[in-house]
Protein backbone atom coordinates (compact mmCIF):
# COMPACT_ATOMS: atom_id res chain seq x y z
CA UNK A 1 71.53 102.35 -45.72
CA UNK A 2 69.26 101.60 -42.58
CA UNK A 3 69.98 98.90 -40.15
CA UNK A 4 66.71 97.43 -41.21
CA UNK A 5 68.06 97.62 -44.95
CA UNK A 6 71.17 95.98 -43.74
CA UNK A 7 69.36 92.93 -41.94
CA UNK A 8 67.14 92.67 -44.99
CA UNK A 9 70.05 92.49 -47.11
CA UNK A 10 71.51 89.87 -44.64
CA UNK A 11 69.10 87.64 -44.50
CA UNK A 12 68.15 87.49 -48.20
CA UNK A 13 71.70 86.82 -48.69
CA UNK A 14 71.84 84.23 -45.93
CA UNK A 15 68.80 82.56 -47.72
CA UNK A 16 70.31 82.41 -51.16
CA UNK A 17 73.08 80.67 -49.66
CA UNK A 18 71.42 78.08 -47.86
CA UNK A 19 69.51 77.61 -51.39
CA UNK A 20 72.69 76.34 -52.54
CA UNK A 21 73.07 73.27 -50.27
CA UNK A 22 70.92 70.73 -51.09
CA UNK A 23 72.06 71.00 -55.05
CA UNK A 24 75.64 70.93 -53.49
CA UNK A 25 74.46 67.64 -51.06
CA UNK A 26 73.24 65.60 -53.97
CA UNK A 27 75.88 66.34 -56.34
CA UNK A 28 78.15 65.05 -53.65
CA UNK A 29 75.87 61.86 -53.45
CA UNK A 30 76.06 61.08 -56.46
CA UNK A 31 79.51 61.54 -56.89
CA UNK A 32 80.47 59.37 -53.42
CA UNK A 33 78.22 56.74 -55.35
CA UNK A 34 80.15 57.19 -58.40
CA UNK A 35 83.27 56.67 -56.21
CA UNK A 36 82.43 53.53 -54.76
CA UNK A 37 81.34 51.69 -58.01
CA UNK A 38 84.15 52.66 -60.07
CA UNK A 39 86.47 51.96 -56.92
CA UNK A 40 84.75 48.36 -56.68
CA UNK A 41 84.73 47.55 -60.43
CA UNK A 42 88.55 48.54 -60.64
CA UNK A 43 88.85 45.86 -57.19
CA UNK A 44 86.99 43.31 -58.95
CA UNK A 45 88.51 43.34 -62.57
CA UNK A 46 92.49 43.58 -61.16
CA UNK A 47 91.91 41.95 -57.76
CA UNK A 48 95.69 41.02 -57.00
CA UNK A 49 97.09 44.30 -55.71
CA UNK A 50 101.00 42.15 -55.87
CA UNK A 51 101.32 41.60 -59.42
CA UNK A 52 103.46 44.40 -60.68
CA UNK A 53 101.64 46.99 -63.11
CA UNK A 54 97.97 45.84 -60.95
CA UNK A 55 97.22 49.84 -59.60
CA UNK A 56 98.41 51.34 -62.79
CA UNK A 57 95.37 48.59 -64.42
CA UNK A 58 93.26 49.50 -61.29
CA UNK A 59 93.93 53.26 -62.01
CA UNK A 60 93.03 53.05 -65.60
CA UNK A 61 89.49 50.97 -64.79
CA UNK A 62 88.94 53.59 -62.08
CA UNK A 63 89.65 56.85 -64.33
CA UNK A 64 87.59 54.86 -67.64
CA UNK A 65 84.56 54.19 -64.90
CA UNK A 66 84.46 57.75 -63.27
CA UNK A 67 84.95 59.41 -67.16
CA UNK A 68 81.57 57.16 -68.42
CA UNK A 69 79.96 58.64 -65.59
CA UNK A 70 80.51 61.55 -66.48
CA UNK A 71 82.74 63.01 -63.53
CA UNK A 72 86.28 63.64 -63.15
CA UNK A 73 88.37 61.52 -61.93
C-alpha cells in the first residue's frame, strides 16, 4: 500500500468518525434533558430530603421517569 493509499484510507476513516458526532451530541441532549425533568419531578413530588425513606421515594420517581422515557436510569 502507497502512502497516497494510506492517507486516503486515513482520511475516509477520519470522516466516518466525525460522522458519528452529531448522532452522539443529540442523543446526549436528549438524555441531559431527560435528566433534568425526571431529576425535577422526583424534587417536586418528595420535596423534604429529612424525612427518612424521602431518596429511596426520590430514587424510585427518578428511575419510573427516566424508564417512561425510554432511557436507563
Amino acid at each position: 500500500m502507497g502512502i497516497l493509499s494510506k492517507s486516503v484510507l486515513a482520511a475516509l476513516a477520519g470522516l466516518f468518525l466525525v460522522s458519528l458526532a452529531p448522532q452522539a451530541s443529540a442523543q446526549d441532549a436528549a438524555r441531559d434533558a431527560a435528566i433534568l425533568k425526571c431529576t425535577t419531578e422526583a424534587a417536586t413530588r418528595v420535596p423534604d430530603s429529612s424525612v427518612p425513606g424521602s431518596h429511596r421515594q426520590r430514587t424510585d420517581i427518578y428511575i419510573s421517569c427516566m424508564k417512561a422515557a425510554g432511557l436507563a436510569p
